[in-house]
C-alpha atoms as a PDB file:
ATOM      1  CA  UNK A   1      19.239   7.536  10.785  1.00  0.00           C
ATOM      2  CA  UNK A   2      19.344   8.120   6.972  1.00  0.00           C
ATOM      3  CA  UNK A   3      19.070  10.835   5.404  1.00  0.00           C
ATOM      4  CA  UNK A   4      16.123  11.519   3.104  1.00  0.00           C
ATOM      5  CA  UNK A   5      17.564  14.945   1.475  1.00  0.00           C
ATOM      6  CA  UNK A   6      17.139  15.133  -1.977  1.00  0.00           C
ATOM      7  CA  UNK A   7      14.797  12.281  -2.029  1.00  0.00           C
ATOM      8  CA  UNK A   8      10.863  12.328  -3.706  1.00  0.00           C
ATOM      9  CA  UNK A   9       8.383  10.254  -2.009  1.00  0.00           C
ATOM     10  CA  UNK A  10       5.711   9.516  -3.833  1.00  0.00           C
ATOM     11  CA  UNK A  11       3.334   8.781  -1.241  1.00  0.00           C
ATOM     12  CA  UNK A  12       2.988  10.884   2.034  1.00  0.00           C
ATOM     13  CA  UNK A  13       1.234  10.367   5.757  1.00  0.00           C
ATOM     14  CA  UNK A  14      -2.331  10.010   5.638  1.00  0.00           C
ATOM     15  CA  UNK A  15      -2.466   9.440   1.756  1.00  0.00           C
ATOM     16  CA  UNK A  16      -5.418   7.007   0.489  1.00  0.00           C
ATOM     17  CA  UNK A  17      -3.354   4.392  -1.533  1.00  0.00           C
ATOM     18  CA  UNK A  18      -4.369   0.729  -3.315  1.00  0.00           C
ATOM     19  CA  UNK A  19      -2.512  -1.858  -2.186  1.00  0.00           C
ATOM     20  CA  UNK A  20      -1.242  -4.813  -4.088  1.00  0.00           C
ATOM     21  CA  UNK A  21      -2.341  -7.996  -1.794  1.00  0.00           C
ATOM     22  CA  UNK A  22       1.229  -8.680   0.288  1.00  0.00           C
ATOM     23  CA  UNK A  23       1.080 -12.697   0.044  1.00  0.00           C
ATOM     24  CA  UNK A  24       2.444 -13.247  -3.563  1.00  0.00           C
ATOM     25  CA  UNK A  25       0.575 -17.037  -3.672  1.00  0.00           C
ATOM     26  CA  UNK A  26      -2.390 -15.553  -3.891  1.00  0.00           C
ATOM     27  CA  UNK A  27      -3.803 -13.794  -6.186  1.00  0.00           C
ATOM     28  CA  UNK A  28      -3.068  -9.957  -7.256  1.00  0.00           C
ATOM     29  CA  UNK A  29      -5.550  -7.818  -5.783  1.00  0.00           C
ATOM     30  CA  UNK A  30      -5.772  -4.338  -4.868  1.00  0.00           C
ATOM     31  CA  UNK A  31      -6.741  -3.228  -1.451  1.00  0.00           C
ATOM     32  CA  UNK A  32      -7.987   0.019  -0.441  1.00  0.00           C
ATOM     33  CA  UNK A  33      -5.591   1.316   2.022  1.00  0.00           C
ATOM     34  CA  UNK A  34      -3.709   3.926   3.928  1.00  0.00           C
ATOM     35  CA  UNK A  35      -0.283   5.089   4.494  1.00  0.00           C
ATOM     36  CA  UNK A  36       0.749   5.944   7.969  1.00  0.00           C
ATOM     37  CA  UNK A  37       4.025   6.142   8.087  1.00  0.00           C
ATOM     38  CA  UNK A  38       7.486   6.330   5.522  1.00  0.00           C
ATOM     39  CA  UNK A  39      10.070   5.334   5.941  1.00  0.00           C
ATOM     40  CA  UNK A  40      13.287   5.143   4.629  1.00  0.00           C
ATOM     41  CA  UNK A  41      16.569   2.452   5.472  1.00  0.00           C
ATOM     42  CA  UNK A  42      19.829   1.691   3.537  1.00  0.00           C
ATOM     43  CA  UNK A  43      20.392  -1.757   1.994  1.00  0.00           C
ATOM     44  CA  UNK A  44      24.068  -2.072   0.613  1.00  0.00           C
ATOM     45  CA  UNK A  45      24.564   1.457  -0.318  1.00  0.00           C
ATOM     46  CA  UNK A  46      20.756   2.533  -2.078  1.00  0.00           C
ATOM     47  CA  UNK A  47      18.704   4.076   0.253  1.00  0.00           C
ATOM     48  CA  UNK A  48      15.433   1.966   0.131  1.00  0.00           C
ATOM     49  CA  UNK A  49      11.912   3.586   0.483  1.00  0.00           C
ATOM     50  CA  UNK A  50       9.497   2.107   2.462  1.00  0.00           C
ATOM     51  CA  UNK A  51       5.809   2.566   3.959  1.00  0.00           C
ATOM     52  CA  UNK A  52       3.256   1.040   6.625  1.00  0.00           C
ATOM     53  CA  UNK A  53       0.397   0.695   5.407  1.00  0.00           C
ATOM     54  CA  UNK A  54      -3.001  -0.141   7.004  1.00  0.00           C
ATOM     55  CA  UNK A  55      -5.676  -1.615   5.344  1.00  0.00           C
ATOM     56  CA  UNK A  56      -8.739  -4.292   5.959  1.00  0.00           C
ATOM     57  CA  UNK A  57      -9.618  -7.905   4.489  1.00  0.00           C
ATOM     58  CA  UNK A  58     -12.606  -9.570   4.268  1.00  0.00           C
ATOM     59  CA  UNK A  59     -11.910 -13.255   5.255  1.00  0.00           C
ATOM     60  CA  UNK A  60     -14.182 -15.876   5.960  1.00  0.00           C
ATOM     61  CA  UNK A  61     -16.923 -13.048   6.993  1.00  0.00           C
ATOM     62  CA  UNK A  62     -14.898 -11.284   9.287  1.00  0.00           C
ATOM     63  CA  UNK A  63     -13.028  -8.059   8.546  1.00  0.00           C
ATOM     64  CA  UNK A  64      -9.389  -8.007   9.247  1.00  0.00           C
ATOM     65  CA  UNK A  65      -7.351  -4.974   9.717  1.00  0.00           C
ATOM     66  CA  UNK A  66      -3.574  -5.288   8.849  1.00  0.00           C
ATOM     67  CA  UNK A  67      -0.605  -3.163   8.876  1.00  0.00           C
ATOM     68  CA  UNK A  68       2.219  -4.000   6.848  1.00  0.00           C
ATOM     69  CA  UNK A  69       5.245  -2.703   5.410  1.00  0.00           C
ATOM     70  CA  UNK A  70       5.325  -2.206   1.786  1.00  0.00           C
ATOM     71  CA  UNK A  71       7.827  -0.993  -0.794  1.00  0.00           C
ATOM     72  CA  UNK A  72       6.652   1.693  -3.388  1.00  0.00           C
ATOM     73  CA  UNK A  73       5.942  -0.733  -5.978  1.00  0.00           C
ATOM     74  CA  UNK A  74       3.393  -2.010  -4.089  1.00  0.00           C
ATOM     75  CA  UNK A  75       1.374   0.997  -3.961  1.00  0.00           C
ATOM     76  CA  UNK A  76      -0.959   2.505  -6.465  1.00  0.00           C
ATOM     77  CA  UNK A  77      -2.020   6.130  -6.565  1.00  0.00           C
ATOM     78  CA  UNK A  78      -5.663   6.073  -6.062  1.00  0.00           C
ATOM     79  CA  UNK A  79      -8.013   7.497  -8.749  1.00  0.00           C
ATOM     80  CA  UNK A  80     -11.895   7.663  -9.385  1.00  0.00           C
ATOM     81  CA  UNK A  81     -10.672   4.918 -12.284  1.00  0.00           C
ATOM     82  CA  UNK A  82      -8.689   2.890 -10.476  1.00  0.00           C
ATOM     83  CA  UNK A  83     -10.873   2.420  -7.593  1.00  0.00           C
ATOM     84  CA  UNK A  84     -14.260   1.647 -10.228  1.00  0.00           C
ATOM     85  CA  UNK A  85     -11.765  -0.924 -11.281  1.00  0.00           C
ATOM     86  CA  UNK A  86     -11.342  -2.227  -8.145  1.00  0.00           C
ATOM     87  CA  UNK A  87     -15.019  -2.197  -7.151  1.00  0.00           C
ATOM     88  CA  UNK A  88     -15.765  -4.253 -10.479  1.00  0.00           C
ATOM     89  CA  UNK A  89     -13.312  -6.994  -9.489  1.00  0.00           C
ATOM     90  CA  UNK A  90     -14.622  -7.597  -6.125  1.00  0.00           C
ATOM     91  CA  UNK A  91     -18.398  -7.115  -7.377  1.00  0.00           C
ATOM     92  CA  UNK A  92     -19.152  -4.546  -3.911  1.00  0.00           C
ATOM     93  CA  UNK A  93     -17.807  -1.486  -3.359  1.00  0.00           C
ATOM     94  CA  UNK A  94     -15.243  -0.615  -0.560  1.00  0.00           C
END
């Protein structure tokens, strides 16, 4: 187990998050999402955060609910703003 003393996360359990899509040949869109669970491992010797996420896609007409690990630059604090943003780009809201 590592040890997460002295460390910031800046997302916590249950926070409402936008997601960047996780396939990176597709295009870069935000998903509304949720963290369940952080977590945190050692690579070399940095201590890497990480987070499972869950969130739904819309494919082909039927709604898909994912989980997926995620590192923080992935996620997006989630603001009035942000989410009109997101709303615009998909034309509906979520």
């Amino acid at each position: 187990m590592v040890s997460t003393r002295g460390m910031k996360f800046k997302f916590s359990e249950g926070e409402r998050v936008l997601c960047y899509e996780p396939d990176p040949t597709k295009a870069k869109v935000l998903y509304d999402s949720k963290v369940l669970e952080v977590h945190v491992s050692k690579e070399k010797s940095r201590k890497i955060i990480e987070y499972l996420i869950h969130f739904q896609v819309k494919h082909n007409g039927l709604t898909l609910c994912l989980l997926m690990q995620a590192k923080q630059t992935s996620l997006v604090m989630q603001t009035e703003h942000k989410v009109s943003l997101v709303w615009l780009a998909n034309d509906k809201p979520m």
